[in-house]
PDB file of N, CA and C in Angstrom:
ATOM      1  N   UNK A   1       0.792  -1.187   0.000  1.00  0.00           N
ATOM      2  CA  UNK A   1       0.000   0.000   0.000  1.00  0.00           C
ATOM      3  C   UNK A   1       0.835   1.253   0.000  1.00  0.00           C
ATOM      4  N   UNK A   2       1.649   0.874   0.471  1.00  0.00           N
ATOM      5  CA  UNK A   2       2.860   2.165   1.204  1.00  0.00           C
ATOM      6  C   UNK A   2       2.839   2.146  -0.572  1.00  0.00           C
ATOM      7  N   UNK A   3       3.530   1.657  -1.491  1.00  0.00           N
ATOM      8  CA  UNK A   3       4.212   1.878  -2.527  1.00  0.00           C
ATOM      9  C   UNK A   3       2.963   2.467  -3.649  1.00  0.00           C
ATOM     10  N   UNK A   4       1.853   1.817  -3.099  1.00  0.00           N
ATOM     11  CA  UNK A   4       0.725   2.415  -4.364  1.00  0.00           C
ATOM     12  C   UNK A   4       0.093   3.775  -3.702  1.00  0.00           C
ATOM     13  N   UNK A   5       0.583   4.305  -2.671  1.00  0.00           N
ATOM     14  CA  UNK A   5       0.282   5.525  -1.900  1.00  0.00           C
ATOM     15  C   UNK A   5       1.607   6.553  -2.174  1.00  0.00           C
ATOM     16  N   UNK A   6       2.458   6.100  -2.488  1.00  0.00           N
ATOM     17  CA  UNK A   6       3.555   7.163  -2.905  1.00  0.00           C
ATOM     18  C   UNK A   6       3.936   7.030  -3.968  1.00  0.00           C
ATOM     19  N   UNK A   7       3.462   5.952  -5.227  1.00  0.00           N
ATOM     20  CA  UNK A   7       3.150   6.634  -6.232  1.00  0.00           C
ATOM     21  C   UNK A   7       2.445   7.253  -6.716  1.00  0.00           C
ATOM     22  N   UNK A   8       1.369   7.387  -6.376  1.00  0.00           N
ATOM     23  CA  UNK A   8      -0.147   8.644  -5.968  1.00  0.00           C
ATOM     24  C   UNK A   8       0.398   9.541  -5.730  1.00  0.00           C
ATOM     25  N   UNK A   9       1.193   9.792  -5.077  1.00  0.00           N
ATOM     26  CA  UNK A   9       1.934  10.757  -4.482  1.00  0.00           C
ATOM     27  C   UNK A   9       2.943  11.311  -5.364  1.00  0.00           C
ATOM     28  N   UNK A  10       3.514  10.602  -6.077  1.00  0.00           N
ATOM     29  CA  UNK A  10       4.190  11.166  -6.820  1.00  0.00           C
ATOM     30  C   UNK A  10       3.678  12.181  -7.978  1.00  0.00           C
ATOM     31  N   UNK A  11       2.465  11.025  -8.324  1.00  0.00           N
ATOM     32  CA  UNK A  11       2.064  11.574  -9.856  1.00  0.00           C
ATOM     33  C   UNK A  11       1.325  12.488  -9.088  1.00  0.00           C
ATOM     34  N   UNK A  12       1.024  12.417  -8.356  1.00  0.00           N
ATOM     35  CA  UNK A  12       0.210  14.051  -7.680  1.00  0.00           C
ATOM     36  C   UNK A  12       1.032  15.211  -7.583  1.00  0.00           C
ATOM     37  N   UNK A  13       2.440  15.063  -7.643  1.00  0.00           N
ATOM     38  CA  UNK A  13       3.297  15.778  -7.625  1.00  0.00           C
ATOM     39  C   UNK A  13       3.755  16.207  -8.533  1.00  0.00           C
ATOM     40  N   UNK A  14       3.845  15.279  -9.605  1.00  0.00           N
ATOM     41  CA  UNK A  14       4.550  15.493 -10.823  1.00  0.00           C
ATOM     42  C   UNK A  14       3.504  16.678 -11.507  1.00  0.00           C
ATOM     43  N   UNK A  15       2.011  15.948 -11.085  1.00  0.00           N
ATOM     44  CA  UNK A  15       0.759  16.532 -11.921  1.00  0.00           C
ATOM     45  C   UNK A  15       1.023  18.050 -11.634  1.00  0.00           C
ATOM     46  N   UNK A  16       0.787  18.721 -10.157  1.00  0.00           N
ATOM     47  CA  UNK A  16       1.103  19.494  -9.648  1.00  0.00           C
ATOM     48  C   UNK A  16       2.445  21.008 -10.654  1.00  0.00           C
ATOM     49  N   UNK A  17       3.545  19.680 -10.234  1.00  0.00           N
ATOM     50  CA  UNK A  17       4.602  20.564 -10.880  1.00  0.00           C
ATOM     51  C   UNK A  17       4.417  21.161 -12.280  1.00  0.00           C
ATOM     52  N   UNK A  18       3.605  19.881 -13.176  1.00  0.00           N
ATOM     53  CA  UNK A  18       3.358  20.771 -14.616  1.00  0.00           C
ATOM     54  C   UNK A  18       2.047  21.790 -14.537  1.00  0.00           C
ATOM     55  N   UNK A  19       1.132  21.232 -13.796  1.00  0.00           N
ATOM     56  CA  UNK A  19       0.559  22.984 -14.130  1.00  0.00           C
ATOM     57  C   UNK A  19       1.239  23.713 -13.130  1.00  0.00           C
ATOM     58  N   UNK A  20       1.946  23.755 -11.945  1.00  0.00           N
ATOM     59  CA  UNK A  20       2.377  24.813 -12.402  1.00  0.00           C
ATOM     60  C   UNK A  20       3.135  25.547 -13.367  1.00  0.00           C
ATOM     61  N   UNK A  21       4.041  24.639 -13.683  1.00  0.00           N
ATOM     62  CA  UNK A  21       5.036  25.393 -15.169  1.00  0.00           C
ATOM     63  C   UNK A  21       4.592  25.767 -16.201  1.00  0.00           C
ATOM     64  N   UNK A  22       2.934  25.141 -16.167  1.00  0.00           N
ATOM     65  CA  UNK A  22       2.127  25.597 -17.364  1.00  0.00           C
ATOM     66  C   UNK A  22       1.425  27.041 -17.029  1.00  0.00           C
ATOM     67  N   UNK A  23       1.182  27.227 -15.761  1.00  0.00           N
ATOM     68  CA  UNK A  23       0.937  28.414 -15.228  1.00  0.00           C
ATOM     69  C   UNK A  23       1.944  30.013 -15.615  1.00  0.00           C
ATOM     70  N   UNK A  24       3.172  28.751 -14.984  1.00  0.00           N
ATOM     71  CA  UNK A  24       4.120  30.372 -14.760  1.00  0.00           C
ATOM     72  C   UNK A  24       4.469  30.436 -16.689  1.00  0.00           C
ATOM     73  N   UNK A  25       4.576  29.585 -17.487  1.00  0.00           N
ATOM     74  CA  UNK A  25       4.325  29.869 -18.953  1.00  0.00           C
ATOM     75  C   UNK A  25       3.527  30.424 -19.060  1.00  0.00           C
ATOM     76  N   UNK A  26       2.164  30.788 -18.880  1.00  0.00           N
ATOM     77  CA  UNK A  26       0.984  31.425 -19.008  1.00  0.00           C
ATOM     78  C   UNK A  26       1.018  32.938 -18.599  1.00  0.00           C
ATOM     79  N   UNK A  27       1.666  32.894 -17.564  1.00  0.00           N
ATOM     80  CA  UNK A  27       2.146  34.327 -16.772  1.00  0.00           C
ATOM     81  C   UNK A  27       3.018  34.699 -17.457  1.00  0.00           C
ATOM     82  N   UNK A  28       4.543  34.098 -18.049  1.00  0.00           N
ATOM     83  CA  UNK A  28       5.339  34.667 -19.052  1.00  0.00           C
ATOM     84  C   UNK A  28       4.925  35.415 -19.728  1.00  0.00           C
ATOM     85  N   UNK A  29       3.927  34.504 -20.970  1.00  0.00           N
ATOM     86  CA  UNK A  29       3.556  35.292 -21.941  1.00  0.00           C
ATOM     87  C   UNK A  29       2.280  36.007 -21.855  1.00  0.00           C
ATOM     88  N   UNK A  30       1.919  36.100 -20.552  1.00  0.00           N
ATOM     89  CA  UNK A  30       1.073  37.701 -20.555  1.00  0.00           C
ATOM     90  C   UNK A  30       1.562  38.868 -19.954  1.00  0.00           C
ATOM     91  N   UNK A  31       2.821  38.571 -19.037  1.00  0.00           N
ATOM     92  CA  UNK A  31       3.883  39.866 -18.760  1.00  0.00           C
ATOM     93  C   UNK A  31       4.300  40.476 -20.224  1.00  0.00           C
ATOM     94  N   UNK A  32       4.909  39.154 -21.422  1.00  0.00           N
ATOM     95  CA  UNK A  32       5.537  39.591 -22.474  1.00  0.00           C
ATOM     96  C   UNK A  32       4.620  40.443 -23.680  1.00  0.00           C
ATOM     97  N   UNK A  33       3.580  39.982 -23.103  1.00  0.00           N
ATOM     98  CA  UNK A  33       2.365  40.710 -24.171  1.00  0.00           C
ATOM     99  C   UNK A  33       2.296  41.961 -23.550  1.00  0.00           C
ATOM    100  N   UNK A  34       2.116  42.124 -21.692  1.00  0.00           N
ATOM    101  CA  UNK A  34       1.792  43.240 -21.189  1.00  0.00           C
ATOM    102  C   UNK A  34       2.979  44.483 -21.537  1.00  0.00           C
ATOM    103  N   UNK A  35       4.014  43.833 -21.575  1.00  0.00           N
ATOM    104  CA  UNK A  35       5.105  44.788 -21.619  1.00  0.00           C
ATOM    105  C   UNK A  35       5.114  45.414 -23.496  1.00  0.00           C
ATOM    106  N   UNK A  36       5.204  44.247 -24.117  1.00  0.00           N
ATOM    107  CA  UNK A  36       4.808  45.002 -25.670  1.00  0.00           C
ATOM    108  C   UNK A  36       3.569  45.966 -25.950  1.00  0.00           C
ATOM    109  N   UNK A  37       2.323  45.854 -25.535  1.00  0.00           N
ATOM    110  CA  UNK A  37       1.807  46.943 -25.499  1.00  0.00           C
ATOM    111  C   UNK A  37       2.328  48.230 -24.913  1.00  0.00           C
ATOM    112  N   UNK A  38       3.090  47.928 -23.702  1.00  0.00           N
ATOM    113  CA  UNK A  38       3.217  48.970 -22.988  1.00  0.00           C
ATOM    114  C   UNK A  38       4.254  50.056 -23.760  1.00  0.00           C
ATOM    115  N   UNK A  39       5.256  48.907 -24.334  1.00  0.00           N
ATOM    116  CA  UNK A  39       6.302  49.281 -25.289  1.00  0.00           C
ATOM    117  C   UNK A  39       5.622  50.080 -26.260  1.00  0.00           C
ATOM    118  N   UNK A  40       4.719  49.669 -26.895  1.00  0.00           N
ATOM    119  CA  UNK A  40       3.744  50.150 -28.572  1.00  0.00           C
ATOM    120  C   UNK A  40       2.678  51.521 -27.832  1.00  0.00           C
ATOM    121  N   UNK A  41       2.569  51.404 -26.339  1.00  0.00           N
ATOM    122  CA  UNK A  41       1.731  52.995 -25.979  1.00  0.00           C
ATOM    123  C   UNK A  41       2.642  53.911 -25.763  1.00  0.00           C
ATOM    124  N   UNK A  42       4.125  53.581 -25.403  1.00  0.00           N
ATOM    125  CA  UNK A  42       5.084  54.536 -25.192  1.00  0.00           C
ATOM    126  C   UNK A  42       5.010  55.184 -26.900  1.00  0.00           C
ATOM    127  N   UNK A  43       5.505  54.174 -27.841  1.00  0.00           N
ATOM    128  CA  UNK A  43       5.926  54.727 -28.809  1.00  0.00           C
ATOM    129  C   UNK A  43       4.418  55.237 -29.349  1.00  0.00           C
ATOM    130  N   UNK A  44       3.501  55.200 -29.480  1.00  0.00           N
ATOM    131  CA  UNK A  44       2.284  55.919 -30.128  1.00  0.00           C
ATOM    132  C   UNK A  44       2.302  56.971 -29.469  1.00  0.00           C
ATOM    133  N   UNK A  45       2.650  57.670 -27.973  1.00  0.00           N
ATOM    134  CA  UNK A  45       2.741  58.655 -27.310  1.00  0.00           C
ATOM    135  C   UNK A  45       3.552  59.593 -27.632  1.00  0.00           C
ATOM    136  N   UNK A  46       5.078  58.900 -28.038  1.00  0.00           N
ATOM    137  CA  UNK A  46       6.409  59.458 -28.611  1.00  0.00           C
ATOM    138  C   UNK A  46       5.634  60.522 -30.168  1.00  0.00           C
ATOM    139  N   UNK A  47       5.060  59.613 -31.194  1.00  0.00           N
ATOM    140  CA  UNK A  47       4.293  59.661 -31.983  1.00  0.00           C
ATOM    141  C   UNK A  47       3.291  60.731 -32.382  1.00  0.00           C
ATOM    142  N   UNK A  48       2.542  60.693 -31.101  1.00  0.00           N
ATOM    143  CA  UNK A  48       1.627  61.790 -31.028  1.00  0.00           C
ATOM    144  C   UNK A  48       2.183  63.059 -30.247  1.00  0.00           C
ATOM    145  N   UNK A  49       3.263  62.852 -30.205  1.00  0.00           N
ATOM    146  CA  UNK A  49       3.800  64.214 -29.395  1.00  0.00           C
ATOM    147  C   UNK A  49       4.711  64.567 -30.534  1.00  0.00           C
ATOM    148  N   UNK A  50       5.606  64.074 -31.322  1.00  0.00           N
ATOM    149  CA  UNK A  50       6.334  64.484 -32.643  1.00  0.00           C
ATOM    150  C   UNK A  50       4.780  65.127 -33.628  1.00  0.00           C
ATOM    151  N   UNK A  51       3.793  64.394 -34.057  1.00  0.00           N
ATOM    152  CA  UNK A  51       2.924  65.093 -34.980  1.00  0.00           C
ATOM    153  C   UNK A  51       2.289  66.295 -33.800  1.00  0.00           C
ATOM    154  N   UNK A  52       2.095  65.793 -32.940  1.00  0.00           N
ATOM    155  CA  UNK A  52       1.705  67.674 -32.534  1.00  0.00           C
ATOM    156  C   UNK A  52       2.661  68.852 -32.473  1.00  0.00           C
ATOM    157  N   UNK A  53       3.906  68.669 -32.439  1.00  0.00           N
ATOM    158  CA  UNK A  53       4.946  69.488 -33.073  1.00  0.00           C
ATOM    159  C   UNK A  53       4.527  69.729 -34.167  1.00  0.00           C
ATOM    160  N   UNK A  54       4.790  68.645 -35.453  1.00  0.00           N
ATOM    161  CA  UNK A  54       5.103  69.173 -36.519  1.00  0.00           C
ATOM    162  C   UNK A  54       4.019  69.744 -36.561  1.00  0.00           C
ATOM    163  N   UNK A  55       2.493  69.637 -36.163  1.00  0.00           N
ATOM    164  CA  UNK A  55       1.082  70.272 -36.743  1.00  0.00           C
ATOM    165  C   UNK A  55       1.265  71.785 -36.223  1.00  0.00           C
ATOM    166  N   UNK A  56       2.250  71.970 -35.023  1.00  0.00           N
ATOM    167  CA  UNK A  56       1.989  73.117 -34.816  1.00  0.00           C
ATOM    168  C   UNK A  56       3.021  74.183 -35.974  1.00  0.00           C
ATOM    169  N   UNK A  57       4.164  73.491 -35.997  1.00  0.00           N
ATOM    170  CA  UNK A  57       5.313  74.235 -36.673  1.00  0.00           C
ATOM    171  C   UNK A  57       4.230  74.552 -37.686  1.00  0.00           C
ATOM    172  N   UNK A  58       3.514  73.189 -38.481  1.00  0.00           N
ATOM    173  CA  UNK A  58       2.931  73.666 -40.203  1.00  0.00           C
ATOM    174  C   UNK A  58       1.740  74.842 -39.822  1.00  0.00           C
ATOM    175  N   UNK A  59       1.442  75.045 -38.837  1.00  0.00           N
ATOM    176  CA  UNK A  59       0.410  76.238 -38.208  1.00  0.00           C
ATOM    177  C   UNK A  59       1.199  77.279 -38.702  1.00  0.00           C
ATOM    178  N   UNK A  60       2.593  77.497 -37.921  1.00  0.00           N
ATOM    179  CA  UNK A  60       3.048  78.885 -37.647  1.00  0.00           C
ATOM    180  C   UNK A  60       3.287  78.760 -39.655  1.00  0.00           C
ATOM    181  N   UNK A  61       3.629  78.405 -40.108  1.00  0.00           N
ATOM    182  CA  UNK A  61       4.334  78.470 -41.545  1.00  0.00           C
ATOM    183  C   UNK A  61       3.152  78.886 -42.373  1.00  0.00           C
ATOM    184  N   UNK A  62       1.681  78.224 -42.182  1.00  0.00           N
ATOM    185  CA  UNK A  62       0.572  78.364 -42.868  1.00  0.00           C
ATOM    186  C   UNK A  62       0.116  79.662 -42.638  1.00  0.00           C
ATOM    187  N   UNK A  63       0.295  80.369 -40.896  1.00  0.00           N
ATOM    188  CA  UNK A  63       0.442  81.883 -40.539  1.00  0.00           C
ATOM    189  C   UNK A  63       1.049  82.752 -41.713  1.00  0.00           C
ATOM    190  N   UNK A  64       2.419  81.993 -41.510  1.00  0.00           N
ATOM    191  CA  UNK A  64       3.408  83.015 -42.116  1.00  0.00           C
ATOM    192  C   UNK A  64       2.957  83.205 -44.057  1.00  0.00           C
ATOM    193  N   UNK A  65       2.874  81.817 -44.545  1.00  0.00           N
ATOM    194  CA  UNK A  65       1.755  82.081 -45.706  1.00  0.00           C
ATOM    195  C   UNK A  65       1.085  83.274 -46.103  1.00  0.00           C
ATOM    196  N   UNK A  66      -0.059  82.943 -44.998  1.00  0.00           N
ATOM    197  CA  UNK A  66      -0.804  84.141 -45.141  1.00  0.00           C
ATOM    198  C   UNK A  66      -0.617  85.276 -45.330  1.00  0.00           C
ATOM    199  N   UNK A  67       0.250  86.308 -44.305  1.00  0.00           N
ATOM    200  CA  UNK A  67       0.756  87.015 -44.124  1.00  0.00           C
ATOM    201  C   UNK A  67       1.045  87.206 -45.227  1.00  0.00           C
ATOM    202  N   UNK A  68       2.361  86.624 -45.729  1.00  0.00           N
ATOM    203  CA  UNK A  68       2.913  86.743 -46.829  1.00  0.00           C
ATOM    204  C   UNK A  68       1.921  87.017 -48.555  1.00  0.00           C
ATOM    205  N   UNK A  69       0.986  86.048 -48.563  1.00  0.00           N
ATOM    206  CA  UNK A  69      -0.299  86.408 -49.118  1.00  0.00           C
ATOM    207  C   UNK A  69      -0.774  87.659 -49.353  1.00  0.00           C
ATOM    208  N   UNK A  70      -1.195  88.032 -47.828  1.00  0.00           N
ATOM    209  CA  UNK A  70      -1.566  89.342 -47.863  1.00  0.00           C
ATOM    210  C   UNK A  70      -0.816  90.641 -48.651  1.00  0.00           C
ATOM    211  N   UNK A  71       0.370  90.557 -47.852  1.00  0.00           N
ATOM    212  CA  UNK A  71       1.620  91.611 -48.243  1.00  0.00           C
ATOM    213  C   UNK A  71       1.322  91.379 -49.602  1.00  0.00           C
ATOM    214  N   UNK A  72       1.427  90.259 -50.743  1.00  0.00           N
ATOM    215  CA  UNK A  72       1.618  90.562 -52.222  1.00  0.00           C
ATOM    216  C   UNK A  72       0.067  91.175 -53.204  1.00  0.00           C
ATOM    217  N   UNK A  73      -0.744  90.460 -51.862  1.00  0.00           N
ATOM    218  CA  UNK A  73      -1.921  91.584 -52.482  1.00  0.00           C
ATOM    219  C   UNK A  73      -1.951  92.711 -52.266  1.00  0.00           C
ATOM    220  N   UNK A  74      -1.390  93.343 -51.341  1.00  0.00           N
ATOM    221  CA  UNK A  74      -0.928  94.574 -51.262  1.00  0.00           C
ATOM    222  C   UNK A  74       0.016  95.134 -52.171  1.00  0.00           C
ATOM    223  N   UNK A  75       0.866  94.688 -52.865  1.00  0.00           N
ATOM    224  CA  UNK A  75       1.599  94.864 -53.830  1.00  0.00           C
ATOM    225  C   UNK A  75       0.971  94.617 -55.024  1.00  0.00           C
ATOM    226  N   UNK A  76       0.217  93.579 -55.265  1.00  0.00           N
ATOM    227  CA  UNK A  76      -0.506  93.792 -56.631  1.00  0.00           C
ATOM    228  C   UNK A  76      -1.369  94.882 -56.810  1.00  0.00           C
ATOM    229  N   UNK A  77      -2.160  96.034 -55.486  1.00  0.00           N
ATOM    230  CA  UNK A  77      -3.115  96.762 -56.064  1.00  0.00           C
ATOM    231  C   UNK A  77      -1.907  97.741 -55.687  1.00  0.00           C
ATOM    232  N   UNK A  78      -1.240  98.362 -55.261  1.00  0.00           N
ATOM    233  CA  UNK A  78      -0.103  98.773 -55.462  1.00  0.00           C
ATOM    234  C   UNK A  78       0.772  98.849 -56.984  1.00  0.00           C
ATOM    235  N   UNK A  79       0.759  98.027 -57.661  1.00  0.00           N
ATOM    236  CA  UNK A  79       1.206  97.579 -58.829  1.00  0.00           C
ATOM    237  C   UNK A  79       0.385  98.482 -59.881  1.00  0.00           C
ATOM    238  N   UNK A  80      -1.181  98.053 -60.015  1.00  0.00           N
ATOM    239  CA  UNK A  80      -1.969  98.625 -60.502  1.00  0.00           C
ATOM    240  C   UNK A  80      -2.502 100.192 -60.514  1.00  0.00           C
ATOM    241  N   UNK A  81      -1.981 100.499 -59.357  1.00  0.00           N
ATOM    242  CA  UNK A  81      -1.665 101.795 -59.335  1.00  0.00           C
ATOM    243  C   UNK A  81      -0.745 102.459 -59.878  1.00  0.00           C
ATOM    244  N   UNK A  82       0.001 101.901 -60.155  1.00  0.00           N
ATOM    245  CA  UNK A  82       1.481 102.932 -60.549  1.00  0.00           C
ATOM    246  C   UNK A  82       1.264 102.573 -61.897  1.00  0.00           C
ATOM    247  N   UNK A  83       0.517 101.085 -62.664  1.00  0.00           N
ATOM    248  CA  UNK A  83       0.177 101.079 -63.826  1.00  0.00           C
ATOM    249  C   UNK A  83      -0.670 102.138 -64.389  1.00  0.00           C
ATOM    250  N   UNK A  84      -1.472 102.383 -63.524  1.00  0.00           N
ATOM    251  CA  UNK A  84      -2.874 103.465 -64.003  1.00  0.00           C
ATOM    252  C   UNK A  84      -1.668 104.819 -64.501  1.00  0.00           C
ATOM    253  N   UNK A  85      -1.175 105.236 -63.722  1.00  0.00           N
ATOM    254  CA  UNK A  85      -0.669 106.477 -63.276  1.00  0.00           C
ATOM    255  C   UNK A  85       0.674 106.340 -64.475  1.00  0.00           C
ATOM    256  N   UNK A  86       0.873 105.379 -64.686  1.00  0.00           N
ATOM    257  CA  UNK A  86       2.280 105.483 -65.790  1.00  0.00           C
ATOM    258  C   UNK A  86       1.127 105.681 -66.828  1.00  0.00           C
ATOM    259  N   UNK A  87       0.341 105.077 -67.425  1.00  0.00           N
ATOM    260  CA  UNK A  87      -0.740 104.913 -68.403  1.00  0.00           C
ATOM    261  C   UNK A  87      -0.766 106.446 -68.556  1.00  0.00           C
ATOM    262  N   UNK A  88      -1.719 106.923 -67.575  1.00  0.00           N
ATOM    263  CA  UNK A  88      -2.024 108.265 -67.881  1.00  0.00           C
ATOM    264  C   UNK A  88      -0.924 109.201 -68.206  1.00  0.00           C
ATOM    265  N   UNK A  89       0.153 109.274 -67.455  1.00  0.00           N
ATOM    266  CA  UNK A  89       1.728 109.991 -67.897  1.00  0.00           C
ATOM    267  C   UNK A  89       1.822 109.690 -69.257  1.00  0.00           C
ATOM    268  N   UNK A  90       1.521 108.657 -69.888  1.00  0.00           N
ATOM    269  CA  UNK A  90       2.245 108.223 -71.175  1.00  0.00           C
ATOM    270  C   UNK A  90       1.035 108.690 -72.028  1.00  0.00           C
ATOM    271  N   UNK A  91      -0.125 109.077 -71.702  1.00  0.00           N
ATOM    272  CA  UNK A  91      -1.472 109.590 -72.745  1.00  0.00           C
ATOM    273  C   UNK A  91      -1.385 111.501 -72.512  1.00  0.00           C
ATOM    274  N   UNK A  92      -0.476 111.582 -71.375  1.00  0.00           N
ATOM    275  CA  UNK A  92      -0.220 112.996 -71.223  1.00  0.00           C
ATOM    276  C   UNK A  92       0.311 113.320 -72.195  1.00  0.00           C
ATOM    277  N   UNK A  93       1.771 112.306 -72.334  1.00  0.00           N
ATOM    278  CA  UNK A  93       2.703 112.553 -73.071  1.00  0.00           C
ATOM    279  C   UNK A  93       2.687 112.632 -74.325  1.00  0.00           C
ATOM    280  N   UNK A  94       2.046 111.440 -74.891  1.00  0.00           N
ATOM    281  CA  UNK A  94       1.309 111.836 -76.551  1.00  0.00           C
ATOM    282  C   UNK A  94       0.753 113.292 -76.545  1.00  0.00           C
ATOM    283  N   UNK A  95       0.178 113.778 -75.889  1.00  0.00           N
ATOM    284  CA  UNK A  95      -0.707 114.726 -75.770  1.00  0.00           C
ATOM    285  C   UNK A  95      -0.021 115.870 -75.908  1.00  0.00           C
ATOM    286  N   UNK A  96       1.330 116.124 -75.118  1.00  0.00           N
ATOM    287  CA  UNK A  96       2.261 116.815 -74.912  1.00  0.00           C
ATOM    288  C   UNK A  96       2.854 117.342 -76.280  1.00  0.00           C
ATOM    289  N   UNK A  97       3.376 116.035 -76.736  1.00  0.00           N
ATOM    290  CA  UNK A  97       4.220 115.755 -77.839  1.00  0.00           C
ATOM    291  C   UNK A  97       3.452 116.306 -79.294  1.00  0.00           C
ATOM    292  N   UNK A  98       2.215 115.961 -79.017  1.00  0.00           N
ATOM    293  CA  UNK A  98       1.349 116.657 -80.260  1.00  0.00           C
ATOM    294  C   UNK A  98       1.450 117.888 -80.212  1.00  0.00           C
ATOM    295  N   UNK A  99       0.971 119.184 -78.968  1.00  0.00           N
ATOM    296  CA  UNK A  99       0.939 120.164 -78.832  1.00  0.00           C
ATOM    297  C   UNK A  99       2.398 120.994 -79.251  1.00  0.00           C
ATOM    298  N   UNK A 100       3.501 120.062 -78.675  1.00  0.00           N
ATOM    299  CA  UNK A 100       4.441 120.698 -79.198  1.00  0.00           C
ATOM    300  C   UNK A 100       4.807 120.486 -80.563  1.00  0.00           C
ATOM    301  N   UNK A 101       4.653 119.430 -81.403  1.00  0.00           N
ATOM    302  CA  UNK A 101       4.808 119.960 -82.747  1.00  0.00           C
ATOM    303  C   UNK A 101       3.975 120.652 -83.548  1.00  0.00           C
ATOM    304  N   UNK A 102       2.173 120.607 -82.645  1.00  0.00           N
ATOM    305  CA  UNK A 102       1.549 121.359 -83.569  1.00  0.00           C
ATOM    306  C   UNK A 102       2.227 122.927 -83.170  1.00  0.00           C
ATOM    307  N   UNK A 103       2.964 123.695 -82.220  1.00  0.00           N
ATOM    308  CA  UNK A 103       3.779 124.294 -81.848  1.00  0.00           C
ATOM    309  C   UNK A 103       4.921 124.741 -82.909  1.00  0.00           C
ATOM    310  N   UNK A 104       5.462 123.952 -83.550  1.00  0.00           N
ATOM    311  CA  UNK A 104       6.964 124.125 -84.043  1.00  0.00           C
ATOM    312  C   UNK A 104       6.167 123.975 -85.494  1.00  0.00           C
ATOM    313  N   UNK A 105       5.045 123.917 -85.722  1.00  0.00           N
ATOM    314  CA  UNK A 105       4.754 124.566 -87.752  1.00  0.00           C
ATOM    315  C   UNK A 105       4.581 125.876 -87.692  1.00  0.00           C
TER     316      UNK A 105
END
């Protein structure tokens, strides 16, 4: 009896020992999973903190755009002005130019 009671004993032991090793395997690979996410939220964080930089830099530049925008529409009706005003100088000037040769017959 002694011998069919401590091999009971054994395989109760043995049984024992594999789940646990099947356990602490089980625990492995959900530390190793826990830690790769944790790894993949660091870097999506890293991620979302580089694109909120760059979104802000392309802000200030899309500012500066504008700006810049503006200023050349300011220069184009600017432009058009000094066109008008040469125009008219140069219809003076025909004008001029006639008077003085009808002048010099």
């Amino acid at each position: 009896m002694t011998s069919a009671s401590s091999s009971s004993a054994r395989s109760l032991f043995a049984e024992s020992k594999q789940r646990l090793a099947e356990r602490v395997q089980v625990n492995m690979n959900n530390i190793s999973s826990l830690s790769r996410q944790i790894q993949r939220g660091s870097k999506s964080n890293e991620l979302l903190t580089k694109a909120a930089r760059e979104m802000a830099s392309t802000e200030s530049q899309m500012e500066n755009c504008e700006e810049n925008l503006k200023k050349m529409q300011l220069i184009a009706v600017h432009i058009g002005y000094q066109f008008e005003n040469i125009h008219k100088s140069a219809l003076v000037l025909n004008e001029i130019s006639e008077l003085i040769s009808d002048m010099q017959r």
